[in-house]
C-alpha atoms as a PDB file:
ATOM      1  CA  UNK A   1     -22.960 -17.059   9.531  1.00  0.00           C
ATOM      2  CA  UNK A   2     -20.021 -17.731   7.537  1.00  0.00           C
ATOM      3  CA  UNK A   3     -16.708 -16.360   7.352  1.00  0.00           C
ATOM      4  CA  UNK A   4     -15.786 -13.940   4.555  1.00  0.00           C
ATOM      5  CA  UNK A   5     -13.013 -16.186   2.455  1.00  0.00           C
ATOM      6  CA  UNK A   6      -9.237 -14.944   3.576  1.00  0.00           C
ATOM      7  CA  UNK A   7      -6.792 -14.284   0.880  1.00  0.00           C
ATOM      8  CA  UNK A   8      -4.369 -17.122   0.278  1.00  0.00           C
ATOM      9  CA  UNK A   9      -0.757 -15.798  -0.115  1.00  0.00           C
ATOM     10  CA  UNK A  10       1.775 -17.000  -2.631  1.00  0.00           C
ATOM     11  CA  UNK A  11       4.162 -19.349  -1.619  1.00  0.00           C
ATOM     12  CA  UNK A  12       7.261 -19.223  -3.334  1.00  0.00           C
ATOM     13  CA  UNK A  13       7.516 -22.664  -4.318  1.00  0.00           C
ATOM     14  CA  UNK A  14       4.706 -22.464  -6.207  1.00  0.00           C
ATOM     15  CA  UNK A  15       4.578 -23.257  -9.759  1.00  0.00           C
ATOM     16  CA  UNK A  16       2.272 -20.735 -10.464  1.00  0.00           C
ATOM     17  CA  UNK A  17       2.998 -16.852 -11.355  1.00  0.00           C
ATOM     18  CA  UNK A  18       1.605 -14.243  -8.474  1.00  0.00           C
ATOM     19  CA  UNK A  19      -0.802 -12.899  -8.421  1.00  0.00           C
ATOM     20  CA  UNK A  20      -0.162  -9.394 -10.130  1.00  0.00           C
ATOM     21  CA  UNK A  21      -0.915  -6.701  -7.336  1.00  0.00           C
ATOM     22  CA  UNK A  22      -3.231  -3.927  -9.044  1.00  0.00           C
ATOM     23  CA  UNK A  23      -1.563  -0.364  -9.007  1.00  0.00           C
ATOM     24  CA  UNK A  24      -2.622   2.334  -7.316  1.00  0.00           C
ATOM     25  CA  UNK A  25      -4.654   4.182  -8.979  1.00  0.00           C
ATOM     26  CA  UNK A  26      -3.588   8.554  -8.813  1.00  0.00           C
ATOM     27  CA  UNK A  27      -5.810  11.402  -9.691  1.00  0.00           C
ATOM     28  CA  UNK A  28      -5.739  14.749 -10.328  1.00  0.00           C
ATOM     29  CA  UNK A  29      -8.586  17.629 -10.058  1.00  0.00           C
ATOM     30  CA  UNK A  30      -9.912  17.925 -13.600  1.00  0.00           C
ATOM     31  CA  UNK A  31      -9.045  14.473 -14.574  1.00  0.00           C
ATOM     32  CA  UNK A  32     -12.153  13.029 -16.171  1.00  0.00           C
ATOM     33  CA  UNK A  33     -13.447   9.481 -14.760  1.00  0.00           C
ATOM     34  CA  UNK A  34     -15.951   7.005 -15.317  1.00  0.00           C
ATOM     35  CA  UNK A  35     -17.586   5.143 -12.522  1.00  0.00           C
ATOM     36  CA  UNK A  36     -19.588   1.916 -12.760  1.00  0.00           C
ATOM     37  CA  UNK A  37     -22.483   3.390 -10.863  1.00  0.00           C
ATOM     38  CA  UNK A  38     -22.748   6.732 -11.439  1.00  0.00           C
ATOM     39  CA  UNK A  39     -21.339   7.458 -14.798  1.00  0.00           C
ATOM     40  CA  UNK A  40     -18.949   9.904 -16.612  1.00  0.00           C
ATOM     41  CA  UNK A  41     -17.788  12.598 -13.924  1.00  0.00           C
ATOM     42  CA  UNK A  42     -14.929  15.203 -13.916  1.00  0.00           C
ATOM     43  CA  UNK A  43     -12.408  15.062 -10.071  1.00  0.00           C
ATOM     44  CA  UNK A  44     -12.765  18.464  -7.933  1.00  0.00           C
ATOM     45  CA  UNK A  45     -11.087  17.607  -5.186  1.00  0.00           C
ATOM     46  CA  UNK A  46      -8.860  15.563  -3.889  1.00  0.00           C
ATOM     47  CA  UNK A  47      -8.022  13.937  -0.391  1.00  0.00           C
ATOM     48  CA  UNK A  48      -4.618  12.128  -0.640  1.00  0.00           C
ATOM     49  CA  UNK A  49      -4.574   8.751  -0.195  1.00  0.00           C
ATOM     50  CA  UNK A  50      -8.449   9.076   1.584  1.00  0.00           C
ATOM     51  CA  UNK A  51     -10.842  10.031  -1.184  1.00  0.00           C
ATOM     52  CA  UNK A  52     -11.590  11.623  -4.363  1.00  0.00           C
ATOM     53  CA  UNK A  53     -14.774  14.040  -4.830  1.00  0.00           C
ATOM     54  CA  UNK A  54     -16.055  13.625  -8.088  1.00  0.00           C
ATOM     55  CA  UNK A  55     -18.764  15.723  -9.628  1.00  0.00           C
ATOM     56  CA  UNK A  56     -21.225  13.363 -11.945  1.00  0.00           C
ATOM     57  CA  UNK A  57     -23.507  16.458 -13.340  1.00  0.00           C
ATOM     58  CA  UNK A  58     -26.050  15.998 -11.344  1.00  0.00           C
ATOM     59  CA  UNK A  59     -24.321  15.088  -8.001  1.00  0.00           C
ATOM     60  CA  UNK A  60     -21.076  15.388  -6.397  1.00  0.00           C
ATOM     61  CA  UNK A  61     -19.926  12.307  -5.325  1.00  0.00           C
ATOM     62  CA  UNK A  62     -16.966  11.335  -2.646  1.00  0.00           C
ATOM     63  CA  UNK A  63     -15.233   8.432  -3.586  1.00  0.00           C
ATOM     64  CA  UNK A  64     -13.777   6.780  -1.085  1.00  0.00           C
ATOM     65  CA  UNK A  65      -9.971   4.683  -1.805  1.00  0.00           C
ATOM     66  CA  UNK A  66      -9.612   1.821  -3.314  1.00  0.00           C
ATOM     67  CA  UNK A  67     -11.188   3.094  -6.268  1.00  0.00           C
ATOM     68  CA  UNK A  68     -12.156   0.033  -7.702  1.00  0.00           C
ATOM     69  CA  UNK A  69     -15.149   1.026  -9.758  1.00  0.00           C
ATOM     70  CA  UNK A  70     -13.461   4.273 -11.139  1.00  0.00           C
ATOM     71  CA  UNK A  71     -11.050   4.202 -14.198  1.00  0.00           C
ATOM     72  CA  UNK A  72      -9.395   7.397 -15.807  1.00  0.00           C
ATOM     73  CA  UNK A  73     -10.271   8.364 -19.413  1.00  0.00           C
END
């Protein structure tokens, strides 16, 4: 088995930028989302900081956080 690769920090002698942290992402119920694998969707509920139920039309979905395949539209 191998090890899952560790995230290298930034030292700050480094001539290179940072990398730029990704913000958190905030919801509200109504807000309509899109989802990479389940499609266009409108938020019904919300659990701060834990998870975000999403209805897709055909399902309702939790969505757990980070919400990295969900964007705001």
């Amino acid at each position: 088995m191998t090890k899952p690769a560790a995230s290298k920090r930034h030292l700050p002698t480094s001539p290179f930028k940072a990398p730029a942290t990704p913000t958190p992402k905030h919801f509200a119920v109504g807000d309509q989302v899109t989802h990479d694998v389940h499609g266009l969707g409108r938020v019904v509920g919300i659990e701060d900081g834990i998870a975000v139920l999403v209805n897709f039309g055909s399902e309702q979905v939790r969505i757990l956080d980070p919400y990295t395949k969900m964007t705001k539209l």
